[in-house]
N, C-alpha and C. Protein backbone atom coordinates (compact mmCIF):
# COMPACT_ATOMS: atom_id res chain seq x y z
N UNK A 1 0.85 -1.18 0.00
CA UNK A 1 0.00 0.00 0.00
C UNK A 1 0.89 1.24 0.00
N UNK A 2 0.57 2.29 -0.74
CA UNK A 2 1.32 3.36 -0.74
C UNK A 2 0.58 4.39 0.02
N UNK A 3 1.09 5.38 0.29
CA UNK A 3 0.36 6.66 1.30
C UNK A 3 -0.11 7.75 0.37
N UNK A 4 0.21 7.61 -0.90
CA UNK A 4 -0.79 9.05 -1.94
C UNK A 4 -1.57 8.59 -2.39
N UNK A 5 -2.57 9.95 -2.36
CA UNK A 5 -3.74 9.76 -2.42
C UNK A 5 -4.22 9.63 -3.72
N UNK A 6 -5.13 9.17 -4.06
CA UNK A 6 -5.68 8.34 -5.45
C UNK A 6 -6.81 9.07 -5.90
N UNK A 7 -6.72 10.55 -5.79
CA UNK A 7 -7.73 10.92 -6.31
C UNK A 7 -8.02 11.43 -7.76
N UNK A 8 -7.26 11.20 -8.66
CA UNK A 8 -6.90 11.71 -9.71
C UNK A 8 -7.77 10.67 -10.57
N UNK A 9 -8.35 11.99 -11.34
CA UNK A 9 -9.29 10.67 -12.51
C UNK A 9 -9.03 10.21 -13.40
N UNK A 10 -8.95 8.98 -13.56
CA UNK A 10 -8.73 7.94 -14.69
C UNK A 10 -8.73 8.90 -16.14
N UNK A 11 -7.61 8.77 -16.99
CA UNK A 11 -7.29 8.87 -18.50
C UNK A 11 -8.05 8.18 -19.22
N UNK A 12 -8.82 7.15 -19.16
CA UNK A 12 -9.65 6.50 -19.88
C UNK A 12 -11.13 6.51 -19.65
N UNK A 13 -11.90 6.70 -20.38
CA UNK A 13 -13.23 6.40 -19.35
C UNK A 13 -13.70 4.91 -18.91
N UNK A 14 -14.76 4.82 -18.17
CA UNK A 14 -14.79 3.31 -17.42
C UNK A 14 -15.68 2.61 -18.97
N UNK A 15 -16.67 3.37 -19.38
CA UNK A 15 -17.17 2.75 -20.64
C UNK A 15 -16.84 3.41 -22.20
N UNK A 16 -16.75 2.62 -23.53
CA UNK A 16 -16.11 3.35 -24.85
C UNK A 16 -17.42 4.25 -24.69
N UNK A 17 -18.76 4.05 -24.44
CA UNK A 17 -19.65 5.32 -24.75
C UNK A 17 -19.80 5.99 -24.25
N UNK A 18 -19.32 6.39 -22.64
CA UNK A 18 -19.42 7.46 -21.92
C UNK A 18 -19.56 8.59 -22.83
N UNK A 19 -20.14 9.48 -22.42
CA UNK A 19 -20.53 10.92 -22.79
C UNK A 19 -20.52 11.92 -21.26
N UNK A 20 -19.18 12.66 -21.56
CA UNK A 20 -19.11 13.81 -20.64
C UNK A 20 -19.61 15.35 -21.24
N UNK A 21 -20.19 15.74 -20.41
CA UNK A 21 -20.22 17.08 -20.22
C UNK A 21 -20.05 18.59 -19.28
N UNK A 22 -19.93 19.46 -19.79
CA UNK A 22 -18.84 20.37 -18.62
C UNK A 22 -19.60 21.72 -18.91
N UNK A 23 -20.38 22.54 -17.83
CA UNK A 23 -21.38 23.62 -18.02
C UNK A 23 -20.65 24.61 -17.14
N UNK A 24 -20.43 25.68 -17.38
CA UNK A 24 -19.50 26.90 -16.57
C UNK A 24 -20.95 28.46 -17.42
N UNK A 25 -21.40 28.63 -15.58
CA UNK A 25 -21.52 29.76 -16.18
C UNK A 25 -21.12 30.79 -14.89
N UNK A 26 -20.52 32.19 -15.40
CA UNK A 26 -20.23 33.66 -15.07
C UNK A 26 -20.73 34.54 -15.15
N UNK A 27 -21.55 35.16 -13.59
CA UNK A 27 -22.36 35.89 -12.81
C UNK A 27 -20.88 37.50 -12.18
N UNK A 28 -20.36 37.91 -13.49
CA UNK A 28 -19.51 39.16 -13.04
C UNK A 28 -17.87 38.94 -12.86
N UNK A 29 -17.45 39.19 -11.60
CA UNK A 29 -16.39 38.47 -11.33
C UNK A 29 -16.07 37.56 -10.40
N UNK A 30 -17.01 37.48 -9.34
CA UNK A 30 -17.01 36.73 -8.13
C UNK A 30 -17.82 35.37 -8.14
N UNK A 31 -18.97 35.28 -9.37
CA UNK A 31 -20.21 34.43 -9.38
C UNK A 31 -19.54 33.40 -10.45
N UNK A 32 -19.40 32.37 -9.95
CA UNK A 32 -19.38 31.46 -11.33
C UNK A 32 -20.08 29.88 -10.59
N UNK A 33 -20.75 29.18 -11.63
CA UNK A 33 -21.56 28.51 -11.75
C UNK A 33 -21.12 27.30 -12.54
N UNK A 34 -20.27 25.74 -12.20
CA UNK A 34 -20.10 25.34 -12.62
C UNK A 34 -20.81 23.92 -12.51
N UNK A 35 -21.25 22.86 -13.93
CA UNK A 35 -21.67 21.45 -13.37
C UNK A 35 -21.39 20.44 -14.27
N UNK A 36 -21.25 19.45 -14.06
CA UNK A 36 -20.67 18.51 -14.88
C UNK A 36 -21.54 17.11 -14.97
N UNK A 37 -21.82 16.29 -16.02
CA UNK A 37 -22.80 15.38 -16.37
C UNK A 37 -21.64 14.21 -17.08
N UNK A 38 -22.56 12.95 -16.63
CA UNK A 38 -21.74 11.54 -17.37
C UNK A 38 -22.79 10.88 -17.93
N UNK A 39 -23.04 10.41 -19.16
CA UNK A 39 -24.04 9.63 -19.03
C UNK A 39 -23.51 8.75 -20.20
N UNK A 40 -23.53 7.12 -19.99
CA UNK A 40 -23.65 6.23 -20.65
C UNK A 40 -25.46 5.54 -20.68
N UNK A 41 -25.07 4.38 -21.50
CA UNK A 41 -25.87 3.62 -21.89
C UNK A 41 -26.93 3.27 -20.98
N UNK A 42 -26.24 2.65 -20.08
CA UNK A 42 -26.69 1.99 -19.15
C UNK A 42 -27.60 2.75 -18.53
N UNK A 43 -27.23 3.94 -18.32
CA UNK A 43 -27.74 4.77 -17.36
C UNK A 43 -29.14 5.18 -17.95
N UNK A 44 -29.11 5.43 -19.60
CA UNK A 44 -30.02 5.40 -20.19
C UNK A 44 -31.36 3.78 -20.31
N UNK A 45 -30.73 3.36 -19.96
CA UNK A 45 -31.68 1.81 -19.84
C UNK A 45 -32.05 2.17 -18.57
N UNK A 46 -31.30 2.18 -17.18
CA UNK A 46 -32.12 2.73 -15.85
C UNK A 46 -32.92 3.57 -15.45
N UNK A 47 -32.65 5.06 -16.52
CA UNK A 47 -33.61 5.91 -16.06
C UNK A 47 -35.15 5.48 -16.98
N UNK A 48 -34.95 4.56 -17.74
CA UNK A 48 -36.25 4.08 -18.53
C UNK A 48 -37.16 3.48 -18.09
N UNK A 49 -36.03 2.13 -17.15
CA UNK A 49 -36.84 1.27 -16.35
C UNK A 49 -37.92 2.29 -15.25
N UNK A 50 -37.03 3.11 -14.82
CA UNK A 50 -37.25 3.93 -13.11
C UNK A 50 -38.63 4.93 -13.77
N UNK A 51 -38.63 5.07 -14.88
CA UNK A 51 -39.83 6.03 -15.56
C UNK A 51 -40.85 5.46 -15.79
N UNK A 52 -40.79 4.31 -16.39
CA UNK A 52 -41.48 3.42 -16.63
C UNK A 52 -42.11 2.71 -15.38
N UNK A 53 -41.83 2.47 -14.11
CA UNK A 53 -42.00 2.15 -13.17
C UNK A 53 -42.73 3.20 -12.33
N UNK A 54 -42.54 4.47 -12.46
CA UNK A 54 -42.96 5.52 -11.94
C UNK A 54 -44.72 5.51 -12.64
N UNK A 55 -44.65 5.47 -13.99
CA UNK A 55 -45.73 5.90 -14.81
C UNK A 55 -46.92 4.56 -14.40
N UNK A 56 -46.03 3.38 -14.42
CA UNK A 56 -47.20 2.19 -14.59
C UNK A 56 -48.28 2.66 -12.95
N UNK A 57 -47.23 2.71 -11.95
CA UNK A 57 -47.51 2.66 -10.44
C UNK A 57 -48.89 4.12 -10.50
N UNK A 58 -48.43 4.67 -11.07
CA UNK A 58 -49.10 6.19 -11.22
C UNK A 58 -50.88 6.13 -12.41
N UNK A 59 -50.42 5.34 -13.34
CA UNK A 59 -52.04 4.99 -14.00
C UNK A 59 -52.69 4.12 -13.07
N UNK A 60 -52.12 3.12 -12.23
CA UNK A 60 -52.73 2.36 -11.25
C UNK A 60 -53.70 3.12 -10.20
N UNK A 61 -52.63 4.15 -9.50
CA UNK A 61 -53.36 4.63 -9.00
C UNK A 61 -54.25 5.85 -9.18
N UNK A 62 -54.25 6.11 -10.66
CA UNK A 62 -55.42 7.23 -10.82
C UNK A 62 -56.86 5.90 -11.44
N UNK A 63 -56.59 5.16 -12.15
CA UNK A 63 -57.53 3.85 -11.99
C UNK A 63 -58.27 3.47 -10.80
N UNK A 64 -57.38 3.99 -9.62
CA UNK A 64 -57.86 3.12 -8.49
C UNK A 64 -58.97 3.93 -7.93
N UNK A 65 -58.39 5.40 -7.75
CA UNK A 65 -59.60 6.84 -7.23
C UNK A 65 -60.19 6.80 -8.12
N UNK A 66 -60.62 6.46 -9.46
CA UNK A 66 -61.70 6.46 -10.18
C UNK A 66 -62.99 5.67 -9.82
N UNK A 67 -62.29 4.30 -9.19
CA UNK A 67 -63.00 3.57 -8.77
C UNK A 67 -63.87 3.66 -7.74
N UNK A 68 -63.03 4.05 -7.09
CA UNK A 68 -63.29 3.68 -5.59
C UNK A 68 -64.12 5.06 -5.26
């Protein structure tokens, strides 16, 4: 084990499709506004499932107060 620290980010990305992005915005001289986004594949298949899961749960329950 060595004692420096490992915080330095990888030269490669973890997937070939990663997609980075890098948003800077400047409010004068003191204001700046920066944010940064990753998004692969995958992530795109999860937020589908998690939407999709959101929506089904959500017609259920406007089905259900109709009913009831």
């Amino acid at each position: 084990m060595s004692d420096a620290p490992n915080d330095a980010a990888p030269s490669a990305p973890y997937h070939p499709e990663e997609m980075k992005a890098t948003w800077e915005f400047k409010l004068g001289r003191s204001v700046t506004i920066q944010a940064t986004a990753r998004w692969t594949p995958a992530g795109v298949v999860t937020a589908g499932i998690a939407a999709s899961a959101v929506l089904l749960s959500l017609a259920a329950l406007a089905r259900a107060s109709r009913r009831g």
